[in-house]
Protein backbone atom coordinates (compact mmCIF):
# COMPACT_ATOMS: atom_id res chain seq x y z
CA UNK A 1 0.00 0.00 0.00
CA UNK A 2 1.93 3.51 -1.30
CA UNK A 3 1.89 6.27 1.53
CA UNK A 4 -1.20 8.41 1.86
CA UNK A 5 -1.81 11.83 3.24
CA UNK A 6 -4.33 14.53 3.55
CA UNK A 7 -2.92 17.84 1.47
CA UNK A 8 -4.96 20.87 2.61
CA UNK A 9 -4.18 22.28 -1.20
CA UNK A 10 -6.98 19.40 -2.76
CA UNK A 11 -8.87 19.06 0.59
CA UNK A 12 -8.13 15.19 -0.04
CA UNK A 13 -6.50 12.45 1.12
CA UNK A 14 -3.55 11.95 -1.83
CA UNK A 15 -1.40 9.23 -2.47
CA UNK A 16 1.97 10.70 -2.11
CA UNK A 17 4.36 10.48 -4.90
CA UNK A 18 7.88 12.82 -4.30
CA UNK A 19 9.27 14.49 -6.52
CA UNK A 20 12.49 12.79 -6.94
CA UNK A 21 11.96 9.17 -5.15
CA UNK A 22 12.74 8.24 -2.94
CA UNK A 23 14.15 11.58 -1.62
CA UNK A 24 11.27 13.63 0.14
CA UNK A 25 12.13 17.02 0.75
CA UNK A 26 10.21 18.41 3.91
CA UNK A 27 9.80 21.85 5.58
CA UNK A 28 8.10 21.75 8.99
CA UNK A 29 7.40 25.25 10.89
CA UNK A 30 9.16 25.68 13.98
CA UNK A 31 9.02 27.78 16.97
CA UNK A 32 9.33 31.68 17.43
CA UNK A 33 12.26 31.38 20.09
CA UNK A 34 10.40 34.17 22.89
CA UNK A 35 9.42 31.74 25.51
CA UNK A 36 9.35 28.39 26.04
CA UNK A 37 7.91 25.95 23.80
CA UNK A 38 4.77 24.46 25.79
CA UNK A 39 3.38 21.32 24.83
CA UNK A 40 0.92 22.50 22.27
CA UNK A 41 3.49 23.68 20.26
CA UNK A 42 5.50 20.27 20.88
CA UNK A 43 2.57 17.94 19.91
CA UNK A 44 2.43 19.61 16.64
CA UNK A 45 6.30 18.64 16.55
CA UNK A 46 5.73 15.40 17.49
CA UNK A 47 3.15 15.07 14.29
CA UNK A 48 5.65 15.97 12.10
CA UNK A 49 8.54 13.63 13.66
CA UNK A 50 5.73 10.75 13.25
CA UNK A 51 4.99 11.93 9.36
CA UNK A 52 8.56 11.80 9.29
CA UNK A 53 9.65 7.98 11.04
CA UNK A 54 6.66 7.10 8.85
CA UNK A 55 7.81 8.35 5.41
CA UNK A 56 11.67 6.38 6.36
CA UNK A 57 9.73 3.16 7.35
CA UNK A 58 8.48 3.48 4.09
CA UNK A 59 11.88 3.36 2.55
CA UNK A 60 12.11 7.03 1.56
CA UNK A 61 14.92 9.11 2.70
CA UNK A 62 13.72 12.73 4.22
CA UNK A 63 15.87 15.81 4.02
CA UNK A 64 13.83 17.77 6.46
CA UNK A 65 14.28 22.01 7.24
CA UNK A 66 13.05 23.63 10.34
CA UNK A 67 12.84 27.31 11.00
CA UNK A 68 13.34 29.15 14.16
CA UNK A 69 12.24 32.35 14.11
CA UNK A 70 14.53 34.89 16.25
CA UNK A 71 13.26 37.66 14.58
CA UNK A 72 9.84 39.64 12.53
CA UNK A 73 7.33 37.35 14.21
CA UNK A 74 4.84 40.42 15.55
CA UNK A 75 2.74 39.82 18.36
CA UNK A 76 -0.17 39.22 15.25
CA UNK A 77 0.18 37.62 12.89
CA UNK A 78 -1.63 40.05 10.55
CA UNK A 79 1.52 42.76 10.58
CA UNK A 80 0.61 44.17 13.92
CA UNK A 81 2.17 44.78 17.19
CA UNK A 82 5.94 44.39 18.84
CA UNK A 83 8.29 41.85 17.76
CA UNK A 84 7.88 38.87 20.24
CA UNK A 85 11.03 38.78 20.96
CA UNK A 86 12.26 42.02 21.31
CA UNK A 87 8.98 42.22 23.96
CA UNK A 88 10.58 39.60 25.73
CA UNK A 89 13.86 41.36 25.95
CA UNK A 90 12.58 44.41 27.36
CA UNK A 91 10.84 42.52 30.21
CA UNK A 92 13.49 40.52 30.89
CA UNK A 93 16.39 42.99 30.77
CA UNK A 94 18.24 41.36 28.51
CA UNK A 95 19.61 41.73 24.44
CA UNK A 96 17.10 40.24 21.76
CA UNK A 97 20.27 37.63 20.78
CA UNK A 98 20.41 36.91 24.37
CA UNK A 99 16.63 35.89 24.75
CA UNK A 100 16.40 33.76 21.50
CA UNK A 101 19.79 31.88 22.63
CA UNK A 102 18.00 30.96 26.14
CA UNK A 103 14.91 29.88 24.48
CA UNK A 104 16.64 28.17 21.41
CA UNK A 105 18.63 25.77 24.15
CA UNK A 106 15.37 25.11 26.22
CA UNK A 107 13.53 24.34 22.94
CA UNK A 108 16.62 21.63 21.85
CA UNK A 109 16.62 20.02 25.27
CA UNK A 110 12.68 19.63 25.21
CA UNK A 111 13.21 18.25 22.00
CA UNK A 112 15.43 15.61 22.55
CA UNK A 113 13.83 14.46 25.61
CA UNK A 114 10.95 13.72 23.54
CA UNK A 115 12.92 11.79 21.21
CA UNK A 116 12.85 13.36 18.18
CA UNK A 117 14.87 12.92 15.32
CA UNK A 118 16.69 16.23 14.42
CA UNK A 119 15.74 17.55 11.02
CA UNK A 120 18.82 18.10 8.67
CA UNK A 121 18.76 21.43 9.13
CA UNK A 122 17.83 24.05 12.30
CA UNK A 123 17.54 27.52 10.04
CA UNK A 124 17.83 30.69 12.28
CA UNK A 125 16.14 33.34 10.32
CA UNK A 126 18.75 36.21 11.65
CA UNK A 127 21.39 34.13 9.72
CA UNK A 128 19.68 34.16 5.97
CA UNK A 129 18.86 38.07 5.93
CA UNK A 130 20.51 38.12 2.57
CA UNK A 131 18.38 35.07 1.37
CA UNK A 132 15.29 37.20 2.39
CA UNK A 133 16.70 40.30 0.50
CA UNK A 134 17.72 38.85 -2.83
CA UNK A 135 13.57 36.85 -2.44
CA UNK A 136 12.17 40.53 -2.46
CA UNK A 137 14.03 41.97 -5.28
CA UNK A 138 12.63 38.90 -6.85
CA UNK A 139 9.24 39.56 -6.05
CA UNK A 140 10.08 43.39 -6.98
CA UNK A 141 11.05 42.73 -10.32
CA UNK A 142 7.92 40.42 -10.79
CA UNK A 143 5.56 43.14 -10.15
CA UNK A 144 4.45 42.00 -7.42
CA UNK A 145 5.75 43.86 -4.57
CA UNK A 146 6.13 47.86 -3.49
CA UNK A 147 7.96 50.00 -1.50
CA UNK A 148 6.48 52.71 0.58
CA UNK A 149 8.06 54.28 3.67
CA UNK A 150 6.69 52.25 6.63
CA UNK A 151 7.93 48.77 4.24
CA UNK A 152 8.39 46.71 1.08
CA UNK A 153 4.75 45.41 0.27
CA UNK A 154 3.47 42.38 -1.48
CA UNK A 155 0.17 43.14 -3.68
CA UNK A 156 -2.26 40.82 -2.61
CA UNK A 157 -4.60 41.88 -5.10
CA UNK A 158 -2.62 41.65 -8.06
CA UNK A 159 -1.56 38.25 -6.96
CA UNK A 160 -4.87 36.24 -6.52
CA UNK A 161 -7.13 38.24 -9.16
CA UNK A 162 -10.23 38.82 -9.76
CA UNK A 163 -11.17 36.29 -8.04
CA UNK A 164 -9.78 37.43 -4.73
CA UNK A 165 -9.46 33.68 -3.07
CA UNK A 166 -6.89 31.97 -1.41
CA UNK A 167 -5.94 28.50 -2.57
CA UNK A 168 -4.77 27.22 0.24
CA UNK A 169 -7.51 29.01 3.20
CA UNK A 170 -10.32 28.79 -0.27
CA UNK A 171 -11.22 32.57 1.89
CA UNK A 172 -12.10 35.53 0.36
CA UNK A 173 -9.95 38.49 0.90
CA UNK A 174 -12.90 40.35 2.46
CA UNK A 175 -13.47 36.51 5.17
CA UNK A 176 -9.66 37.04 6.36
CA UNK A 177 -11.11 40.52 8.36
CA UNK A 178 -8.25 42.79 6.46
CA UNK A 179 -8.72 46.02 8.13
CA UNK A 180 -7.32 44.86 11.12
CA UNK A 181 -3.91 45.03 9.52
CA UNK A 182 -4.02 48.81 9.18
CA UNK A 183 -2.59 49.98 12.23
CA UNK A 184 0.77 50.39 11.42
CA UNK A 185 1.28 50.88 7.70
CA UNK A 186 -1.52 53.12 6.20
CA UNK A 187 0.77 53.82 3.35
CA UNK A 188 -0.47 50.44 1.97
CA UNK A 189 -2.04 49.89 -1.28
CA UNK A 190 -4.52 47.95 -0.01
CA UNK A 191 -5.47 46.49 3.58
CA UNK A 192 -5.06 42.95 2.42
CA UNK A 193 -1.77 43.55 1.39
CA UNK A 194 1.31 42.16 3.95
CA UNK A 195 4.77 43.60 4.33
CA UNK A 196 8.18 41.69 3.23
CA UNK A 197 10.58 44.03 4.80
CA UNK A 198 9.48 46.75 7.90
CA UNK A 199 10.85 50.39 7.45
CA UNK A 200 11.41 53.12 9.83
CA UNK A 201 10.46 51.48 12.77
CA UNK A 202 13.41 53.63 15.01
CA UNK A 203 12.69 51.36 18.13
CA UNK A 204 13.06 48.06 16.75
CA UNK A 205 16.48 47.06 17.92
CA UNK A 206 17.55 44.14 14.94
CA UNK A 207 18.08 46.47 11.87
CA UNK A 208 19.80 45.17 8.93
CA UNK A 209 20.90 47.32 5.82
CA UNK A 210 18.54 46.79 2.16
CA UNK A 211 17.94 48.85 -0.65
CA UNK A 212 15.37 50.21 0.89
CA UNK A 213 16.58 51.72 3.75
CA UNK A 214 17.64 49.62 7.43
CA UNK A 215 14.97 47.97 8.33
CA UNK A 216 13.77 43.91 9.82
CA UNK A 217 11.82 41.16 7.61
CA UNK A 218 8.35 40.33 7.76
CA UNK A 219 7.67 36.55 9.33
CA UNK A 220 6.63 35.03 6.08
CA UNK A 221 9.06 36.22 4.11
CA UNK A 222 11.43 33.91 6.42
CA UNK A 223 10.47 30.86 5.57
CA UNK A 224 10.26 31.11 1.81
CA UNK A 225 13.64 31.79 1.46
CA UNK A 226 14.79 29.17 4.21
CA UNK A 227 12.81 26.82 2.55
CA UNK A 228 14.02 27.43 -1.11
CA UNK A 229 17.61 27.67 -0.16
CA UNK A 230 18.36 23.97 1.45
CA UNK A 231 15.07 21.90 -0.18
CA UNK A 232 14.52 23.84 -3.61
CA UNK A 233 11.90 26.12 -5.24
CA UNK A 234 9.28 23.48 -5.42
CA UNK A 235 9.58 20.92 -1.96
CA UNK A 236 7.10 18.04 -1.44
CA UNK A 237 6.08 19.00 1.92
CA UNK A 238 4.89 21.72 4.16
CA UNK A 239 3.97 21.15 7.55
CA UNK A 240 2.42 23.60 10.23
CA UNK A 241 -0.42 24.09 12.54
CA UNK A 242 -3.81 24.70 11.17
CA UNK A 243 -3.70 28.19 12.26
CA UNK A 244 -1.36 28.77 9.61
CA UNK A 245 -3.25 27.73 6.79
CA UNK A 246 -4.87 31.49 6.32
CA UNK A 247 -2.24 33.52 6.40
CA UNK A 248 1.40 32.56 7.16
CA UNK A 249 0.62 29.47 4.49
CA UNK A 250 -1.26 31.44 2.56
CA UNK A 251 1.44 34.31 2.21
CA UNK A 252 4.51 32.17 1.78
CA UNK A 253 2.73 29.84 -1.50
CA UNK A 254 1.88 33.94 -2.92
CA UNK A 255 5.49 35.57 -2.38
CA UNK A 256 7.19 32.37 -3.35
CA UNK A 257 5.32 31.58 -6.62
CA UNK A 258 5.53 35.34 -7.88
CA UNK A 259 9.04 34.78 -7.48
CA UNK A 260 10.06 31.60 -9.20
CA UNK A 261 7.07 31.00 -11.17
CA UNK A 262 6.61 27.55 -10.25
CA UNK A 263 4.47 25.49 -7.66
CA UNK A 264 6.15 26.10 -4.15
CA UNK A 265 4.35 23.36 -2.11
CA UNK A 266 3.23 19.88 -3.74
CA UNK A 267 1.37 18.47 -0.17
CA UNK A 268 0.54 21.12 2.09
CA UNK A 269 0.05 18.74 5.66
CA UNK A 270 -1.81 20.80 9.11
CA UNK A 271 -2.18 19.67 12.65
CA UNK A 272 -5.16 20.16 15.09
CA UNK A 273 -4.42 21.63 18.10
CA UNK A 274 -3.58 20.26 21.44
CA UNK A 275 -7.04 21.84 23.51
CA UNK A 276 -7.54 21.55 27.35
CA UNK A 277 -10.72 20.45 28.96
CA UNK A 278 -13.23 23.44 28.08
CA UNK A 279 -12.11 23.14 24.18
CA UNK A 280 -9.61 26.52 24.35
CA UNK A 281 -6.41 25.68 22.13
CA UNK A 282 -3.25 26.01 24.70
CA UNK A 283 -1.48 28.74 23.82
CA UNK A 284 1.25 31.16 25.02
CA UNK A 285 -1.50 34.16 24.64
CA UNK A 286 -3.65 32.49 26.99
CA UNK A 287 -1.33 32.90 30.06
CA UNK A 288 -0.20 29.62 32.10
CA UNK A 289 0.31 26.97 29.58
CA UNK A 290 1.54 23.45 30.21
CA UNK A 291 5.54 22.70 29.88
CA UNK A 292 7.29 19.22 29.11
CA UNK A 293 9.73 20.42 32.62
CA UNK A 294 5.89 20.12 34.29
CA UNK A 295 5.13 16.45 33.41
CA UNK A 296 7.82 14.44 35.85
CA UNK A 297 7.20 16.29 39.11
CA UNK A 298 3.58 14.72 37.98
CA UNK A 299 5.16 11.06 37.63
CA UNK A 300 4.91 10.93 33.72
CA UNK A 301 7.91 10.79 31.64
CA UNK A 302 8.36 12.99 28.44
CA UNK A 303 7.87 9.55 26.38
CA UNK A 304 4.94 9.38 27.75
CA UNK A 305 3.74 12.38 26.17
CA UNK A 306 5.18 10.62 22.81
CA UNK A 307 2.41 7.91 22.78
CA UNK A 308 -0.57 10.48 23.97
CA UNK A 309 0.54 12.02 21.29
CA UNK A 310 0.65 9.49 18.93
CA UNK A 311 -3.07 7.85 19.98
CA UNK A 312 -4.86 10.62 18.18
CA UNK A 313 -4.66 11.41 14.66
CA UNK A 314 -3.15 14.35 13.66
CA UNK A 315 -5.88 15.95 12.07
CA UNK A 316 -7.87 15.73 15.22
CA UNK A 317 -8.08 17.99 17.86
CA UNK A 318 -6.41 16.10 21.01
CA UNK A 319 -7.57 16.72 24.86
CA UNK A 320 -4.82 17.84 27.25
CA UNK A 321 -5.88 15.75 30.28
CA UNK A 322 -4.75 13.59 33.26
CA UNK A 323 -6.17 10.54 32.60
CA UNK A 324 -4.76 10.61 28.98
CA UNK A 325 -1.43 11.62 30.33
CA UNK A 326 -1.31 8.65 32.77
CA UNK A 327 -3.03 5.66 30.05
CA UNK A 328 -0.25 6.90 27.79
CA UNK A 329 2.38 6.70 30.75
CA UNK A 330 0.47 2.85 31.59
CA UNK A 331 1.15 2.13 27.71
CA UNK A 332 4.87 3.14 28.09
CA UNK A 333 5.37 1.18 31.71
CA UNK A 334 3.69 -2.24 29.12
CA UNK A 335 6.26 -2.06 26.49
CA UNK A 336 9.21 -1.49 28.74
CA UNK A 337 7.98 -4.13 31.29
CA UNK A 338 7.89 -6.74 28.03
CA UNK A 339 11.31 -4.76 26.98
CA UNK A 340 12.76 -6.60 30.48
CA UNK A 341 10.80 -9.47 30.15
CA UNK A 342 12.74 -10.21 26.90
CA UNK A 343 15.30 -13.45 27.02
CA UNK A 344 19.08 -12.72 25.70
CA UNK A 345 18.49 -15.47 23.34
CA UNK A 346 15.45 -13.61 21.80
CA UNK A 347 17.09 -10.81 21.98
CA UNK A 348 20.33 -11.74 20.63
CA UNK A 349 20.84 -10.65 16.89
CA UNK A 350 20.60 -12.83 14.28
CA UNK A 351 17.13 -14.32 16.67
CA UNK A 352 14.69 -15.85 14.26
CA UNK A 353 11.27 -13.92 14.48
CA UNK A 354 8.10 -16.44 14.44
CA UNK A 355 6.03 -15.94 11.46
CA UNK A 356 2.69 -14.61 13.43
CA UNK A 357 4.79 -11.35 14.19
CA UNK A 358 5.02 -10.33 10.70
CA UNK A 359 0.80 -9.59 10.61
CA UNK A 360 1.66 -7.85 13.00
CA UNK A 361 4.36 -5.65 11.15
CA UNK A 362 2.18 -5.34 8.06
CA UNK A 363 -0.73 -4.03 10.00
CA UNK A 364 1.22 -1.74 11.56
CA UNK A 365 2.55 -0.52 8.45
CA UNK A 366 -0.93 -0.24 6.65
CA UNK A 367 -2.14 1.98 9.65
CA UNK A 368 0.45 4.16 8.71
CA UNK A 369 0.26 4.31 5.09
CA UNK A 370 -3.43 5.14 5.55
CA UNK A 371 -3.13 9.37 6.29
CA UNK A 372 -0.68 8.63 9.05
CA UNK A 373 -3.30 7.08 11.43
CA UNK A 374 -1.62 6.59 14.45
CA UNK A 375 -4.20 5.58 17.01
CA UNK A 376 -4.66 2.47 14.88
CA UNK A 377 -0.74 1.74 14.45
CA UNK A 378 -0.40 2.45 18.41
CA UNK A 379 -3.34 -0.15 19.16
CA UNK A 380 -1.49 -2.55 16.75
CA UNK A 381 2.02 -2.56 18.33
CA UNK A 382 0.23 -3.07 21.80
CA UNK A 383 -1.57 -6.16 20.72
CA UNK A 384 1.91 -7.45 19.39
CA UNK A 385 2.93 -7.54 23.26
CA UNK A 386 -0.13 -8.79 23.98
CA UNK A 387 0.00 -11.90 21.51
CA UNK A 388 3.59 -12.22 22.45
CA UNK A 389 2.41 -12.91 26.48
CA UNK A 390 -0.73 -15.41 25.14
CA UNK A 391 1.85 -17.34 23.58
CA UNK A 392 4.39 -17.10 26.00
CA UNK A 393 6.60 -16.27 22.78
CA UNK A 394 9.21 -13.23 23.00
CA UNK A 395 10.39 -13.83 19.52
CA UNK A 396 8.50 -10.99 18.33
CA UNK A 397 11.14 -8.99 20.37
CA UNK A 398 12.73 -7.99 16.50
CA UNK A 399 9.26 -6.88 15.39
CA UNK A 400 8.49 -4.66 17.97
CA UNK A 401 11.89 -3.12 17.13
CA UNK A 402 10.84 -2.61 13.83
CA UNK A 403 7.79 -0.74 14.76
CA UNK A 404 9.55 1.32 17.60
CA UNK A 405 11.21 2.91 14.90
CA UNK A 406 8.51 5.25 14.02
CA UNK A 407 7.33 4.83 17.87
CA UNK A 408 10.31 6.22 19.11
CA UNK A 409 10.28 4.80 22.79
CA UNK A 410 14.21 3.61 22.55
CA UNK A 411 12.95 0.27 23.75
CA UNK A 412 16.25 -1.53 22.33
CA UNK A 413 18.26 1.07 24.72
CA UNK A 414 16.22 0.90 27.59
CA UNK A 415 16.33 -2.81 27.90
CA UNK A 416 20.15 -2.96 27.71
CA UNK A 417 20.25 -0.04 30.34
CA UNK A 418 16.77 -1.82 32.52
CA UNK A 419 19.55 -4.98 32.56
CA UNK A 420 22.58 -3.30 32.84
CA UNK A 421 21.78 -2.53 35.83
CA UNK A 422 20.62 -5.45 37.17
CA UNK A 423 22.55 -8.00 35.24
CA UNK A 424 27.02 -8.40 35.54
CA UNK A 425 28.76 -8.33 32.06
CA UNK A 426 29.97 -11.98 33.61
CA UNK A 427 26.49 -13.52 34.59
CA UNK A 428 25.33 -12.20 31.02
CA UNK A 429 28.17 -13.88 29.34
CA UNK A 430 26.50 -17.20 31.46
CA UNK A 431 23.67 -16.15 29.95
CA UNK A 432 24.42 -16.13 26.32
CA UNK A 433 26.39 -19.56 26.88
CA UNK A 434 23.20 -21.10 28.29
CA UNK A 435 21.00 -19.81 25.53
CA UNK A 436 23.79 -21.35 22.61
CA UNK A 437 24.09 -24.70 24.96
CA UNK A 438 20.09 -24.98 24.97
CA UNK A 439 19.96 -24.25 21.33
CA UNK A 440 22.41 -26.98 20.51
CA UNK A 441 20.21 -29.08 23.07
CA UNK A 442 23.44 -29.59 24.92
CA UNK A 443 20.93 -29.82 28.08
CA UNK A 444 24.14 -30.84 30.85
CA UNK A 445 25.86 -28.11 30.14
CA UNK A 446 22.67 -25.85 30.29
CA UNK A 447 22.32 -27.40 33.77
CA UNK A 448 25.58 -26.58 34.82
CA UNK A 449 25.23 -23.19 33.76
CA UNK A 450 22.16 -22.86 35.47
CA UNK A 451 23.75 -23.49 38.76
CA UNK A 452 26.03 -21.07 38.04
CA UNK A 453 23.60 -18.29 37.81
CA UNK A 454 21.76 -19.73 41.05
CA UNK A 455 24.85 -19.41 42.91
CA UNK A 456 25.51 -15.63 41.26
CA UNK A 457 22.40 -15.11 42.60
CA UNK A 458 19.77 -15.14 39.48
CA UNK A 459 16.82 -17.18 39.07
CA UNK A 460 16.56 -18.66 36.08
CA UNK A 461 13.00 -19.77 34.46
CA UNK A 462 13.06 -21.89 31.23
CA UNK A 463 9.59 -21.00 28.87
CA UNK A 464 8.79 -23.82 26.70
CA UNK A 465 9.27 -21.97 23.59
CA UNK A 466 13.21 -22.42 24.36
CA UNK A 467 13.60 -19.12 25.58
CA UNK A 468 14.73 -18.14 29.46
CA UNK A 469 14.10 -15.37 32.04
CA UNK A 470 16.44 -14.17 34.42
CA UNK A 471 16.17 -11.83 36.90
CA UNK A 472 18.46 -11.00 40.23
CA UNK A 473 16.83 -12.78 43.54
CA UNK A 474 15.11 -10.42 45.52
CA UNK A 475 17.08 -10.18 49.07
């Protein structure tokens, strides 16, 4: 079954074909580095580390781009307000540089904790200002853009036509409320209209010389250029929250395409939001919102937040709550308790996997293919354990492997750490002997062996499937 995927551009779920197989080029928006990320903003991370594992199950290799924005992102989105993080930096006493550093570093840690697989690229938008610049003129010479004195312009109108509609948001210019983006620049042609470069905005403190005077970059104009530098003019796919779908999407696919003349995004792909109990999306605006640093002083380890994040699709909106938090932290505590339960002969590489497992593995793999559905894949890998326990056959140790690839639980690490601790580098050695004696049904020697391990202080319990289970006598 060929990968398939809901793009926002057709409003359908699409059998994805790349560009140039199996390379997938993939741009995912990242964070605006102000405060810290909370776990709204990670979930939709998560989403796109899933779409990610998924696409590399399927054999494809991913070249992935991920912005962070340390500079231009206004406090709206709609060209209005102070930067965020220059706001930041005047409550906090400190340089703008200073502030997206600390939150950069807190946004990295968060992100490894949660296990997910760096993209190829971090892009800093205060480190491609000349990318952004040489974009414009672009767009300039196209027709398609203006200077005035409060900023460089991009005509809206001109762009979309007569028939005024996005192709992305399918709005209206008059739906997307445009007048509300008049407070700062009433030298614009039109209120729809949204500025590439800011001008003569004294207070701002990151200025950077143009052709048009010192000025800072508009937030959309960011990750055009980012994008088209490391992944192309055309990429395969575009990932963000569904709030950017109106305008931030919406504005990048116009300024990019009036640039290069060519289709910027092939599969535009938007998550729901993480929402707490009364419905409310969690966001920063909204005051206290919900860290990963909150989640262990609550007994539930970031991984945890991994599989709640994982048992909901990622088109649906998915309920912040402690229940969910602790079923997801129950479904981590079942895989790594089967992680420990695992003999060193199943373990061992080279272990033969029973033929059962691999419906398992398929299933798993359809779920996936079929518009990333997660829940489905999620229920599938914990039946695998299940099975495995009925049977009283570990062998599908390899399998689960497989499928923690896109999981991302480190199971493999965490049961060589769970017995490392436990378990001497010589009783292991013991170990492996017994499971090689056993195999070559070399039973006196197993006996002997056995004793061994007694006397070290293990207990040793032989399954009838030819595997064993050792664990250290409790004292």
């Amino acid at each position: 079954m060929p990968f398939h995927i809901f793009n926002t551009l057709s409003r359908t779920v699409e059998e994805f074909t790349p560009q140039n197989p199996p390379e997938v080029t993939l741009y995912s928006c990242g964070p605006t580095v102000y405060l810290p990320q909370h776990l709204g903003n990670f979930r939709t991370f998560l989403c796109w580390d899933f779409l990610k594992r998924a696409l590399k199950f399927d054999g494809y290799r991913v070249r992935q781009v991920m912005n962070i924005t340390d500079v231009g992102h206004l406090t709206s989105d709609e060209d209005a307000g102070e930067d965020k993080i220059e706001k930041t930096a005047r409550a906090e006493g400190k340089s703008p540089l200073e502030v997206a550093n600390h939150y950069t570093e807190l946004f990295l840690a968060d992100w490894d904790r949660l296990n997910m697989e760096r993209p190829e690229r971090f892009s800093r938008a205060t480190e491609h200002i000349a990318e952004m610049i040489a974009l414009i003129e672009k767009i300039i010479a196209a027709g398609y853009a203006y200077v005035t004195k409060s900023g460089v312009y991009f005509d809206v109108e001109k762009y979309r036509g007569e028939n005024r509609f996005g192709r992305l948001s399918r709005q209206s210019l008059d739906e997307q409320h445009a007048g509300n983006r008049l407070e700062h620049s009433p030298d614009k042609h039109n209120p729809h209209d949204f500025a590439l470069w800011v001008l003569n905005q004294p207070n701002h403190i990151l200025q950077w010389p143009t052709p048009w005077g010192p000025g800072y970059p508009g937030w959309h104009i960011e990750c055009s250029a980012m994008a088209m530098k490391y992944l192309g003019e055309t990429i395969d796919i575009h990932t963000g929250g569904m709030d950017h779908i109106p305008i931030h999407h919406e504005n990048e696919i116009a300024q990019s395409e009036s640039a290069t003349h060519k289709p910027f995004v092939r599969y535009f792909v938007h998550s729901a939001f993480l929402v707490g109990k009364t419905g409310a999306k969690i966001s920063k605006s909204a005051g206290k919102f919900p860290l990963l640093s909150d989640l262990p002083g609550a007994g539930i380890d970031p991984l945890a937040f991994r599989i709640f994040c994982f048992s909901a699709k990622y088109r649906s909106e998915l309920v912040f709550s402690d229940d969910g938090l602790r079923a997801a932290q129950g479904n981590l505590d079942y895989f790594r308790e089967f992680s420990r339960n695992v003999p060193p002969e199943a373990a061992a590489p080279g272990a033969e996997t029973p033929g059962w497992a691999a419906d398992y593995y398929e299933r798993f793999h359809e779920a996936l293919d079929n518009d990333l559905n997660t829940p489905q894949a999620l229920a599938v890998a914990l039946d695998l354990v299940a099975e495995s326990y009925r049977r009283k056959d570990f062998g599908a140790w390899p399998t689960l492997i497989a499928l923690d690839a896109v999981l991302g639980l480190e199971l493999s690490r965490y049961r060589e750490t769970a017995l490392g601790a436990t378990i001497s580098a010589d009783a292991q050695k013991l170990m492996d002997e017994r499971a090689e004696a056993r195999r070559s049904r070399n039973f006196q020697q197993a006996d002997e062996l056995r004793k061994q391990l007694e006397t070290m202080g293990y207990e040793v319990k032989d399954n009838r499937d030819g595997g064993a289970e050792y664990r250290r006598r409790q004292v």
